[in-house]
N, C-alpha and C. Protein backbone atom coordinates (compact mmCIF):
# COMPACT_ATOMS: atom_id res chain seq x y z
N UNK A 1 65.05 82.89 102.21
CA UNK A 1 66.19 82.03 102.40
C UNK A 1 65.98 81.23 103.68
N UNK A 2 66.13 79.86 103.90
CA UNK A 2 66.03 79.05 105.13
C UNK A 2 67.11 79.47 105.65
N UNK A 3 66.89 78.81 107.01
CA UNK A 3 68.09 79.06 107.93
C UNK A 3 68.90 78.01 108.04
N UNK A 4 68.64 76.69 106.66
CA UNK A 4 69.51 76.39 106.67
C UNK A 4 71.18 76.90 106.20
N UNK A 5 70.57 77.59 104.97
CA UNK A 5 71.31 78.36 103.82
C UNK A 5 71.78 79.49 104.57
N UNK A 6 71.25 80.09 105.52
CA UNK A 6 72.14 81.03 105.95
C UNK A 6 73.12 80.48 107.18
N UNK A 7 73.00 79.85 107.61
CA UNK A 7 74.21 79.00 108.60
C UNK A 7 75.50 78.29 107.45
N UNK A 8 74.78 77.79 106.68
CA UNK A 8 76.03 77.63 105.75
C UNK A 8 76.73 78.46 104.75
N UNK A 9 75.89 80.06 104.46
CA UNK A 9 76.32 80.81 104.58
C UNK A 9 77.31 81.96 105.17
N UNK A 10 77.05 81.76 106.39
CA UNK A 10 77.81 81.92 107.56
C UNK A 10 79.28 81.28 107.96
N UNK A 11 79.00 80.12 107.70
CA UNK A 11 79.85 79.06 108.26
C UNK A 11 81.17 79.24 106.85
N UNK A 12 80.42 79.27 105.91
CA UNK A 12 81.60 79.72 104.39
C UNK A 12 82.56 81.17 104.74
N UNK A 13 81.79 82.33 105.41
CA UNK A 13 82.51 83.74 105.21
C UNK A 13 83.20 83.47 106.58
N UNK A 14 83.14 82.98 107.66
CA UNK A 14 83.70 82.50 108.77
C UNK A 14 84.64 82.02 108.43
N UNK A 15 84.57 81.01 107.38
CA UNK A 15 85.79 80.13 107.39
C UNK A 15 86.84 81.30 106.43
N UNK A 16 86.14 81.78 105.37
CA UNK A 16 87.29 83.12 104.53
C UNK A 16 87.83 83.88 105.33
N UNK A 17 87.26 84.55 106.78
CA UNK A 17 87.53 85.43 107.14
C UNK A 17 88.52 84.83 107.91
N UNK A 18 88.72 83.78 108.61
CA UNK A 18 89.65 83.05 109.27
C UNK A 18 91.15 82.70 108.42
N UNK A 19 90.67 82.46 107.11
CA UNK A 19 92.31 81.83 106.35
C UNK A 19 92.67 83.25 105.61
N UNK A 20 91.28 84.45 105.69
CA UNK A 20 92.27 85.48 104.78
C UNK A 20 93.09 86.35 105.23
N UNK A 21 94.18 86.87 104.90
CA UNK A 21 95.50 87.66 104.89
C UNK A 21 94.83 89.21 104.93
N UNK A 22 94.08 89.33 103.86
CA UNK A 22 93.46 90.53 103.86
C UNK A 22 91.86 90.76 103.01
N UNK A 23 91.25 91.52 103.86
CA UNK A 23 90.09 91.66 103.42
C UNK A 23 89.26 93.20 103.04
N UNK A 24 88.59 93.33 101.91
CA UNK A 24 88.16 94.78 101.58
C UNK A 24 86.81 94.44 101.93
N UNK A 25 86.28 95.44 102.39
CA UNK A 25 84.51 95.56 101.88
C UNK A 25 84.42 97.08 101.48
N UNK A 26 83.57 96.78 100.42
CA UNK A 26 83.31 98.03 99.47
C UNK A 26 81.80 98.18 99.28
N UNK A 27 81.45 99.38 99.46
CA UNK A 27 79.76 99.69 98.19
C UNK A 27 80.22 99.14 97.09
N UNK A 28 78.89 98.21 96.44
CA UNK A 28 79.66 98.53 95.21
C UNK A 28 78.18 99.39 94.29
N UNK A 29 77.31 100.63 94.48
CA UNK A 29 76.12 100.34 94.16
C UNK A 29 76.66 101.68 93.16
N UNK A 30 75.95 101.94 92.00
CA UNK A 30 75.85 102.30 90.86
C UNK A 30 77.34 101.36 89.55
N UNK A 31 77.93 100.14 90.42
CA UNK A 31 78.36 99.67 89.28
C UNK A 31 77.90 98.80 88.25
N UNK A 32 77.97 99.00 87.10
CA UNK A 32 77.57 98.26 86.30
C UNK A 32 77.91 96.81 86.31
N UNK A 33 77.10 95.42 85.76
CA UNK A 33 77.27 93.97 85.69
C UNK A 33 79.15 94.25 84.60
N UNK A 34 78.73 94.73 84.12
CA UNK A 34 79.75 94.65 83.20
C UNK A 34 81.35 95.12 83.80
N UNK A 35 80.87 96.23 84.62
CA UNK A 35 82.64 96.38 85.53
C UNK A 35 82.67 95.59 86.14
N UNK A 36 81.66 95.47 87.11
CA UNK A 36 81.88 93.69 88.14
C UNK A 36 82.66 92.78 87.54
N UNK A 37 82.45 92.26 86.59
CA UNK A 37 82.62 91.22 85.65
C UNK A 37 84.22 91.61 85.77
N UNK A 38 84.69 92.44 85.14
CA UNK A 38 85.67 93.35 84.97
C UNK A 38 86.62 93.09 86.40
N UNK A 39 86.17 93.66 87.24
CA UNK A 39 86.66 93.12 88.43
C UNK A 39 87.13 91.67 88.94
N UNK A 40 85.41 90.98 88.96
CA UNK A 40 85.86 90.01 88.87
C UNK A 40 86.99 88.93 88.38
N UNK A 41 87.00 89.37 87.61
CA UNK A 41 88.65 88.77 86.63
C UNK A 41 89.92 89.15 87.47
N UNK A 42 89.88 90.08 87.03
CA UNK A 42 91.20 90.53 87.78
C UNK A 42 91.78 90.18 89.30
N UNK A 43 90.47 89.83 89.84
CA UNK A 43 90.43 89.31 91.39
C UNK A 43 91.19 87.50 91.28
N UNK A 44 90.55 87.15 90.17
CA UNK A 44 90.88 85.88 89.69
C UNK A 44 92.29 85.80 89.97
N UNK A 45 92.83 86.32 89.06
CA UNK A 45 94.13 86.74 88.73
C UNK A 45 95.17 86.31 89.62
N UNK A 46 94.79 87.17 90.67
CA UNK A 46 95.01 87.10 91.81
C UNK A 46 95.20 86.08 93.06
N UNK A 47 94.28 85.13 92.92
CA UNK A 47 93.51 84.37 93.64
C UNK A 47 92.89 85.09 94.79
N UNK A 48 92.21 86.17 94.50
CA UNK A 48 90.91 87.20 95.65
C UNK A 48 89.79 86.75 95.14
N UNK A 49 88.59 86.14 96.16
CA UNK A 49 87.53 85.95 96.36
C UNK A 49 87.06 87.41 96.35
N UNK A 50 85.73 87.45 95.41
CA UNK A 50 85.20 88.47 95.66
C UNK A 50 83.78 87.69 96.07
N UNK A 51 82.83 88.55 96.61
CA UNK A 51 81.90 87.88 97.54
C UNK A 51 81.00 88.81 97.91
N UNK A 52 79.53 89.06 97.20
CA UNK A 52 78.38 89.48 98.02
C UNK A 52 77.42 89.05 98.63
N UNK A 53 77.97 89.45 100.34
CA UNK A 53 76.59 88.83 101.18
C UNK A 53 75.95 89.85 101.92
N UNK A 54 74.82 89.40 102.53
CA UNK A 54 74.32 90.11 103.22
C UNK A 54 74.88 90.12 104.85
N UNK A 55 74.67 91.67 104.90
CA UNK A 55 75.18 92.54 106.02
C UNK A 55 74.93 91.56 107.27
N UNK A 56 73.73 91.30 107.94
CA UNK A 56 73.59 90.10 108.66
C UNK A 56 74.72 89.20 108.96
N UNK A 57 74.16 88.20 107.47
CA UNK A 57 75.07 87.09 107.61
C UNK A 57 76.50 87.56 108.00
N UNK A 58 77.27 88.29 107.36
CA UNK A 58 78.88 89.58 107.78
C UNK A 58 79.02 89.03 108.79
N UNK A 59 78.02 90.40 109.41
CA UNK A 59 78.00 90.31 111.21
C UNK A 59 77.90 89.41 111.85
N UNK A 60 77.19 88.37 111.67
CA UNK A 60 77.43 87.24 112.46
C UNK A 60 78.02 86.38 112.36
N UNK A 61 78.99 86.11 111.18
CA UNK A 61 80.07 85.44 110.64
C UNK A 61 81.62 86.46 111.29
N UNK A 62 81.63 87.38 111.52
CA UNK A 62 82.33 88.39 112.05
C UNK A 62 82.25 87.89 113.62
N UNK A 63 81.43 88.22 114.20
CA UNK A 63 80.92 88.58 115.80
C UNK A 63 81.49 86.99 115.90
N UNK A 64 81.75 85.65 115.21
CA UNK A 64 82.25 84.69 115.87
C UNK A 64 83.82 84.39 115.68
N UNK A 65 84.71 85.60 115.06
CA UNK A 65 85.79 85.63 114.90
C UNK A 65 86.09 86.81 115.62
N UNK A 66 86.94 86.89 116.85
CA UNK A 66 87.09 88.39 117.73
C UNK A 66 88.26 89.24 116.99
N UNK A 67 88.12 90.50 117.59
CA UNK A 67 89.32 91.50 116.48
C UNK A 67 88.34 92.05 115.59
N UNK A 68 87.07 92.16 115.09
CA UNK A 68 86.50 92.28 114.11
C UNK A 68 85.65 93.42 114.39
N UNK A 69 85.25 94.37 115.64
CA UNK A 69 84.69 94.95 116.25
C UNK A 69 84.35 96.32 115.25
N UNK A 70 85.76 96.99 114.81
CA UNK A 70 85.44 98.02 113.41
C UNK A 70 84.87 97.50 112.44
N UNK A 71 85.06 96.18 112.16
CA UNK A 71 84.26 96.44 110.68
C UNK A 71 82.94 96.16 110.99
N UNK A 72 82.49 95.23 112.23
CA UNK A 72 81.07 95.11 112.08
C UNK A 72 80.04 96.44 112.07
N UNK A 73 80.77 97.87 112.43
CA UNK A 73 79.56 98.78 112.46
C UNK A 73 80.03 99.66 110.96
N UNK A 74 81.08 99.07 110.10
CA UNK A 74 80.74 99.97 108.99
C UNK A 74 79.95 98.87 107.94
N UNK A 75 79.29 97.97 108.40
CA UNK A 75 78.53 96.98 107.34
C UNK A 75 77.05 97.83 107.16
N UNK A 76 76.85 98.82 106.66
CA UNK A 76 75.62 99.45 106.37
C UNK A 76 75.87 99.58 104.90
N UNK A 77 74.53 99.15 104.22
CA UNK A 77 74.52 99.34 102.96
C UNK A 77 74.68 98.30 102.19
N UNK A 78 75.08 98.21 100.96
CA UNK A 78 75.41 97.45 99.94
C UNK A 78 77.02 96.98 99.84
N UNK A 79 77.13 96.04 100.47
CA UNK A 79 78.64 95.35 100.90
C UNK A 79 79.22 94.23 99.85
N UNK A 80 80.15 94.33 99.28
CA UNK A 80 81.02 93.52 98.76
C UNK A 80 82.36 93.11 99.60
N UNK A 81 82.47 91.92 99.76
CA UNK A 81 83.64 91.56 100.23
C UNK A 81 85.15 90.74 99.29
N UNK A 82 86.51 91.27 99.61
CA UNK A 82 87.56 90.39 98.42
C UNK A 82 88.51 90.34 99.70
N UNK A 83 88.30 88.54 99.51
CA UNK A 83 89.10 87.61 100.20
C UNK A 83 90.14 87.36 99.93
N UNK A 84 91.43 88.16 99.81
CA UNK A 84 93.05 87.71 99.60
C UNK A 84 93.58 86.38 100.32
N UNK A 85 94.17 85.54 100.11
CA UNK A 85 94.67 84.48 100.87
C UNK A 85 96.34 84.50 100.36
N UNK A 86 96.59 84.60 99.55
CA UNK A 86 98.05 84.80 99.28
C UNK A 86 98.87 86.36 99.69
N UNK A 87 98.30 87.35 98.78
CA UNK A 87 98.93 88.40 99.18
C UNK A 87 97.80 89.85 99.76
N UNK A 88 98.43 90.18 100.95
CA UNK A 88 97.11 91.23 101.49
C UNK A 88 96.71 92.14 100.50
N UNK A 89 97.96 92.71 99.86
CA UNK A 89 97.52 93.88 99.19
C UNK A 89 97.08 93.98 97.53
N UNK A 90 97.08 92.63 96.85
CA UNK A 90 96.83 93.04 96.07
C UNK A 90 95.64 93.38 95.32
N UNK A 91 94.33 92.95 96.67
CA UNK A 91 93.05 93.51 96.27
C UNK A 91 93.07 95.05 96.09
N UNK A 92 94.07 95.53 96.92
CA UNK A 92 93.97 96.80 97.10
C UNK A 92 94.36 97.59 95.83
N UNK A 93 95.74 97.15 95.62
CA UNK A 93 96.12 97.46 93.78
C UNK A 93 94.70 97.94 92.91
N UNK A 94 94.33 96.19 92.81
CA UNK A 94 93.16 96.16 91.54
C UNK A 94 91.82 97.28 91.80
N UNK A 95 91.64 97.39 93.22
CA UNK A 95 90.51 98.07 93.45
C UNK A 95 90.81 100.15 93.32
N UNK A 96 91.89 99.61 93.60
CA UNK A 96 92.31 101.43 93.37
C UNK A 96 92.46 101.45 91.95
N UNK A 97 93.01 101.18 91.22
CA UNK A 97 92.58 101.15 89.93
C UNK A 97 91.67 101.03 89.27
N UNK A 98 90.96 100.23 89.59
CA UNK A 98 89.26 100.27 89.20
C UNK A 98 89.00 101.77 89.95
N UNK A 99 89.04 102.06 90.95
CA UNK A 99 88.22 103.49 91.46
C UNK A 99 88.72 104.31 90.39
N UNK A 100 90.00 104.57 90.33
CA UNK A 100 90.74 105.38 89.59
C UNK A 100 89.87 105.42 88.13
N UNK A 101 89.51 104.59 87.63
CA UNK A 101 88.76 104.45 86.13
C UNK A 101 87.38 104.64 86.02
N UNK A 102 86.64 103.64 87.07
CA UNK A 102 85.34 104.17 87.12
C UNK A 102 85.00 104.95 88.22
N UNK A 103 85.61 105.34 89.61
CA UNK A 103 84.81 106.64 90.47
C UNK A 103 83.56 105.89 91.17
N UNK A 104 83.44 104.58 90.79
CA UNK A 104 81.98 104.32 92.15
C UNK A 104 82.18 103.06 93.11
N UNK A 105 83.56 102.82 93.09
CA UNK A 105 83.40 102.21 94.02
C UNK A 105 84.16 102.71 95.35
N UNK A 106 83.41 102.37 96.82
CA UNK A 106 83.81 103.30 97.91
C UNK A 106 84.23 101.63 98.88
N UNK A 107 85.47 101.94 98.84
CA UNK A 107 85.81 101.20 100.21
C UNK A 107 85.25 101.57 100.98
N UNK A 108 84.84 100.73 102.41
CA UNK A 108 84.34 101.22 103.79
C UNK A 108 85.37 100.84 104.83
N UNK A 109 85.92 99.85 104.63
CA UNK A 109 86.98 99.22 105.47
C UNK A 109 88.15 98.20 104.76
N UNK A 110 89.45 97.86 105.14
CA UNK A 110 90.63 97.26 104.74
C UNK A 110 90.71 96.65 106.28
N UNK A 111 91.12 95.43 106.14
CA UNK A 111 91.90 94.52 107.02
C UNK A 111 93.15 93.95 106.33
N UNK A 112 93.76 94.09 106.86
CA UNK A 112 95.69 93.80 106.55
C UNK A 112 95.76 92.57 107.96
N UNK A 113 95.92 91.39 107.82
CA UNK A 113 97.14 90.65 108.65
C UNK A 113 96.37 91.09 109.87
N UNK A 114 94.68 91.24 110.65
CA UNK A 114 93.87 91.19 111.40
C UNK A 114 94.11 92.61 112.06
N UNK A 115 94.53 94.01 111.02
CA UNK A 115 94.55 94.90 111.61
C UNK A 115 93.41 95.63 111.17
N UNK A 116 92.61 96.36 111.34
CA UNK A 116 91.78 96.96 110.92
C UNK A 116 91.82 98.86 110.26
N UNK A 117 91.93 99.23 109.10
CA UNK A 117 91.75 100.41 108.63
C UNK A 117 91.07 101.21 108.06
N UNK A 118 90.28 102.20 108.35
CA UNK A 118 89.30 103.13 107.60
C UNK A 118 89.48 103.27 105.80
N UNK A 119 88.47 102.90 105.37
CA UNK A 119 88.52 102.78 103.67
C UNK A 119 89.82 104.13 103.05
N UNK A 120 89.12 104.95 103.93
CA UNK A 120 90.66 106.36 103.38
C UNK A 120 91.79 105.57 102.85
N UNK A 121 92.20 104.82 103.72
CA UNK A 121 93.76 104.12 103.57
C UNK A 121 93.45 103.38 102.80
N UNK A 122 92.93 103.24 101.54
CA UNK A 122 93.27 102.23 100.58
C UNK A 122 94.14 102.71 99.18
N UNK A 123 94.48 103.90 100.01
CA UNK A 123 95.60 104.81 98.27
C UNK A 123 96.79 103.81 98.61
N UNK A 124 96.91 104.66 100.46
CA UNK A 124 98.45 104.51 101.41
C UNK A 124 98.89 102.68 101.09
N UNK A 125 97.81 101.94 101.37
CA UNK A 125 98.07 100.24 100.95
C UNK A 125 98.25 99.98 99.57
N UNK A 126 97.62 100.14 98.79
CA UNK A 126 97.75 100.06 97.45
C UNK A 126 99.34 100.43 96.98
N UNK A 127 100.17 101.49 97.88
CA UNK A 127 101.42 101.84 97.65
C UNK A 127 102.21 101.14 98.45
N UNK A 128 102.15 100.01 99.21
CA UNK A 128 102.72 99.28 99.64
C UNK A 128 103.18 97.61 98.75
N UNK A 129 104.49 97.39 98.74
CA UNK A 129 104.90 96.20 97.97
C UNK A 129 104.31 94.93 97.96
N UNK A 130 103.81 94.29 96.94
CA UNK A 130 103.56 93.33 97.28
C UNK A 130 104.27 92.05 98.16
N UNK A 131 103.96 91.21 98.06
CA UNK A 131 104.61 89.82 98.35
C UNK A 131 105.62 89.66 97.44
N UNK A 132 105.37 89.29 96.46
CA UNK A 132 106.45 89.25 95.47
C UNK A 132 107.34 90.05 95.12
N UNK A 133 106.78 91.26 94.96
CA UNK A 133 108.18 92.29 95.50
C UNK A 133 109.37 92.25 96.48
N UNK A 134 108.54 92.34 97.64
CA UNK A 134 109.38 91.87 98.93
C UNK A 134 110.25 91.13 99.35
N UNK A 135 109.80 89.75 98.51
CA UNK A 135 110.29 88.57 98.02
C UNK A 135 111.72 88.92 97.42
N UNK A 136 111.63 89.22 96.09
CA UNK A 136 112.89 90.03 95.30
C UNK A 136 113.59 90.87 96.30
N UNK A 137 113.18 91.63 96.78
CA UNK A 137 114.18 92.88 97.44
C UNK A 137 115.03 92.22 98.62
N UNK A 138 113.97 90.73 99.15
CA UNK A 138 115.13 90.63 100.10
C UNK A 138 116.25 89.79 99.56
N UNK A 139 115.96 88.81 98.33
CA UNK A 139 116.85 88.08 97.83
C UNK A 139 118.15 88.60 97.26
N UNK A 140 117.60 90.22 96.61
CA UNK A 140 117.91 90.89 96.20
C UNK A 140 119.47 91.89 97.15
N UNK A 141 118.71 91.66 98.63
CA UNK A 141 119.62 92.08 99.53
C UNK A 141 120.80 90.98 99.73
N UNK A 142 120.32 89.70 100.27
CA UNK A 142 120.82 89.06 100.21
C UNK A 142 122.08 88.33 99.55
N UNK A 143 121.77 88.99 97.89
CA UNK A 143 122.47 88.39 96.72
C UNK A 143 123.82 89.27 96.79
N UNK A 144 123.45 90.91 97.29
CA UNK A 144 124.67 91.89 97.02
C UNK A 144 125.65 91.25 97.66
N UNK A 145 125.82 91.16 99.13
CA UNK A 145 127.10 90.61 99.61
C UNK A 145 127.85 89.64 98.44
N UNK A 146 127.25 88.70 98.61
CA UNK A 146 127.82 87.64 97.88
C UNK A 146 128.72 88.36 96.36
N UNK A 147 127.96 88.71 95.40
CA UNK A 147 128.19 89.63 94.39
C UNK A 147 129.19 90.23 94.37
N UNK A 148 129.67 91.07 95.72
CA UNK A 148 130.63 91.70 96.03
C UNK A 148 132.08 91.14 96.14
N UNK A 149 131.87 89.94 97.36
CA UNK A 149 132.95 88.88 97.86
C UNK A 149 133.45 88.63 96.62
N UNK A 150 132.98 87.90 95.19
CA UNK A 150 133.24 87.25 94.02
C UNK A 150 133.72 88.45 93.44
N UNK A 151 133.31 89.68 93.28
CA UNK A 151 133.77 90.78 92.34
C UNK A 151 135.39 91.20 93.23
N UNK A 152 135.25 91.16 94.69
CA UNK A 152 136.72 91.28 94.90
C UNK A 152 137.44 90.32 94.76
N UNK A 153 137.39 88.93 94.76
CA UNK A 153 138.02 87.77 95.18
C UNK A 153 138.63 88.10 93.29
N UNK A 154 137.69 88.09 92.21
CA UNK A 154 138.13 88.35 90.88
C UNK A 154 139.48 89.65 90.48
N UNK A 155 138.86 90.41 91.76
CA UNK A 155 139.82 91.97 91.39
C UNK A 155 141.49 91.45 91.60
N UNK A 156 141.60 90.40 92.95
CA UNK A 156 142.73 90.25 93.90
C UNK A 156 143.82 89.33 92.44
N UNK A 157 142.60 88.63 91.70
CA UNK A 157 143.41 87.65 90.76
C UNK A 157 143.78 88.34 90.14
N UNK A 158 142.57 89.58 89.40
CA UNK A 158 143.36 90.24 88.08
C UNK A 158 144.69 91.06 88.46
N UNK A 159 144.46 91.80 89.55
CA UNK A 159 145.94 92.34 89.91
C UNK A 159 147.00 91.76 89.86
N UNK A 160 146.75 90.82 90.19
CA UNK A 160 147.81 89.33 90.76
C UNK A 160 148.30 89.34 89.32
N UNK A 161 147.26 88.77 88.12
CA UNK A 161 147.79 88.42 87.07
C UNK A 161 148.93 89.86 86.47
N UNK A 162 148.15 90.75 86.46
CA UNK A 162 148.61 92.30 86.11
C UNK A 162 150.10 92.80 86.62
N UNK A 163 150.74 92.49 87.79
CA UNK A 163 151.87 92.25 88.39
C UNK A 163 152.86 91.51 88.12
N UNK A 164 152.30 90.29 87.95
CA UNK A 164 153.28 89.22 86.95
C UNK A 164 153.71 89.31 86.24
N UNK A 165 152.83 89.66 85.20
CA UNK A 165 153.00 90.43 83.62
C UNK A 165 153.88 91.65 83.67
N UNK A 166 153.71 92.76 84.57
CA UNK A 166 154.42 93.64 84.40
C UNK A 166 156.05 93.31 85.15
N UNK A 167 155.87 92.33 86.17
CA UNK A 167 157.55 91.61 86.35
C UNK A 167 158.08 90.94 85.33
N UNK A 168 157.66 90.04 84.26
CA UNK A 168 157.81 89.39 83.45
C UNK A 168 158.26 90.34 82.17
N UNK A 169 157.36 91.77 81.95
CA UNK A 169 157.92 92.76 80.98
C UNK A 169 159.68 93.04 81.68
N UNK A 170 159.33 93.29 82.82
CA UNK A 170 160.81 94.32 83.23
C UNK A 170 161.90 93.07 83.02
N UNK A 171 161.58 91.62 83.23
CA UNK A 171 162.70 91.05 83.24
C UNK A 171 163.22 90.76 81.61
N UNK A 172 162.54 90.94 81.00
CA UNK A 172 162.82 90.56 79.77
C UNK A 172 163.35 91.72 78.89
N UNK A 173 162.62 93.54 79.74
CA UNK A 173 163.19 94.12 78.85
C UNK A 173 164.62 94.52 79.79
């Protein structure tokens, strides 16, 4: 590979690692083309970049973005990287599920929102809400008050009406 191709190599995972929200790197070695593939899709889905480069290029695409200090020493081995830009966690979803089915793929590291976490924690994230969830629950919060105000403001009429009616019985009977 020239050094041109690896500077613009570089200069590409630099720029992902800069706009993404959240980032996995995983082994991915005894998986088959065919789960990749598999993966791949689902990453789609998503809008997650999935991405294999070499460890190198990582590190030195890393070492020019600071904060990055854990993941550059777990880059040993056979590294896959998935670039979230919309929501952090939902690489994490798809990839725990894939482990869950096929068993070979090993997180090494999770970045959340430029925090850094040991691959372990990719059950604990994976159980965390998405964006769109979050989304709902607060609208969702939001909506009760309101909901409420209208369900009493309705109660105050029906009584109202209910009172009338029953003055209107007594005067008549």
């Amino acid at each position: 590979m020239k050094r041109s191709e690896k500077e613009q190599i570089i200069a590409e995972v630099k720029e992902k690692i800069e706009r993404a929200k959240g980032m996995y790197f995983a082994d991915f070695t005894g998986i088959t083309v065919e789960q990749v593939t598999d993966l791949r899709r689902e990453f789609r889905k998503v809008n997650v970049d999935y991405r294999v480069v070499k460890n190198t290029l990582v590190r030195k695409a890393l070492e020019s973005v600071t904060g990055y200090d854990k993941v550059i020493e777990k880059l040993v081995g056979h590294t896959a990287i998935a670039f979230s830009y919309d929501d952090p966690v939902a690489p994490a979803k798809i990839m725990k599920k894939f482990r869950d089915k096929h068993e070979k793929l090993k997180v090494k590291v999770c970045v959340l929102e430029n925090q850094v976490f040991d691959g372990t924690h990719l059950n604990d994230i994976a159980k965390l809400p998405s964006r769109s969830e979050l989304i709902a629950g607060i609208i969702g919060s939001i909506q009760a008050p309101i909901s409420g105000v209208v369900g009493a403001i309705n109660a105050v009429a029906r009584d109202l009406v209910s009172v009338i009616d029953a003055i209107e019985k007594k005067k008549a009977a």
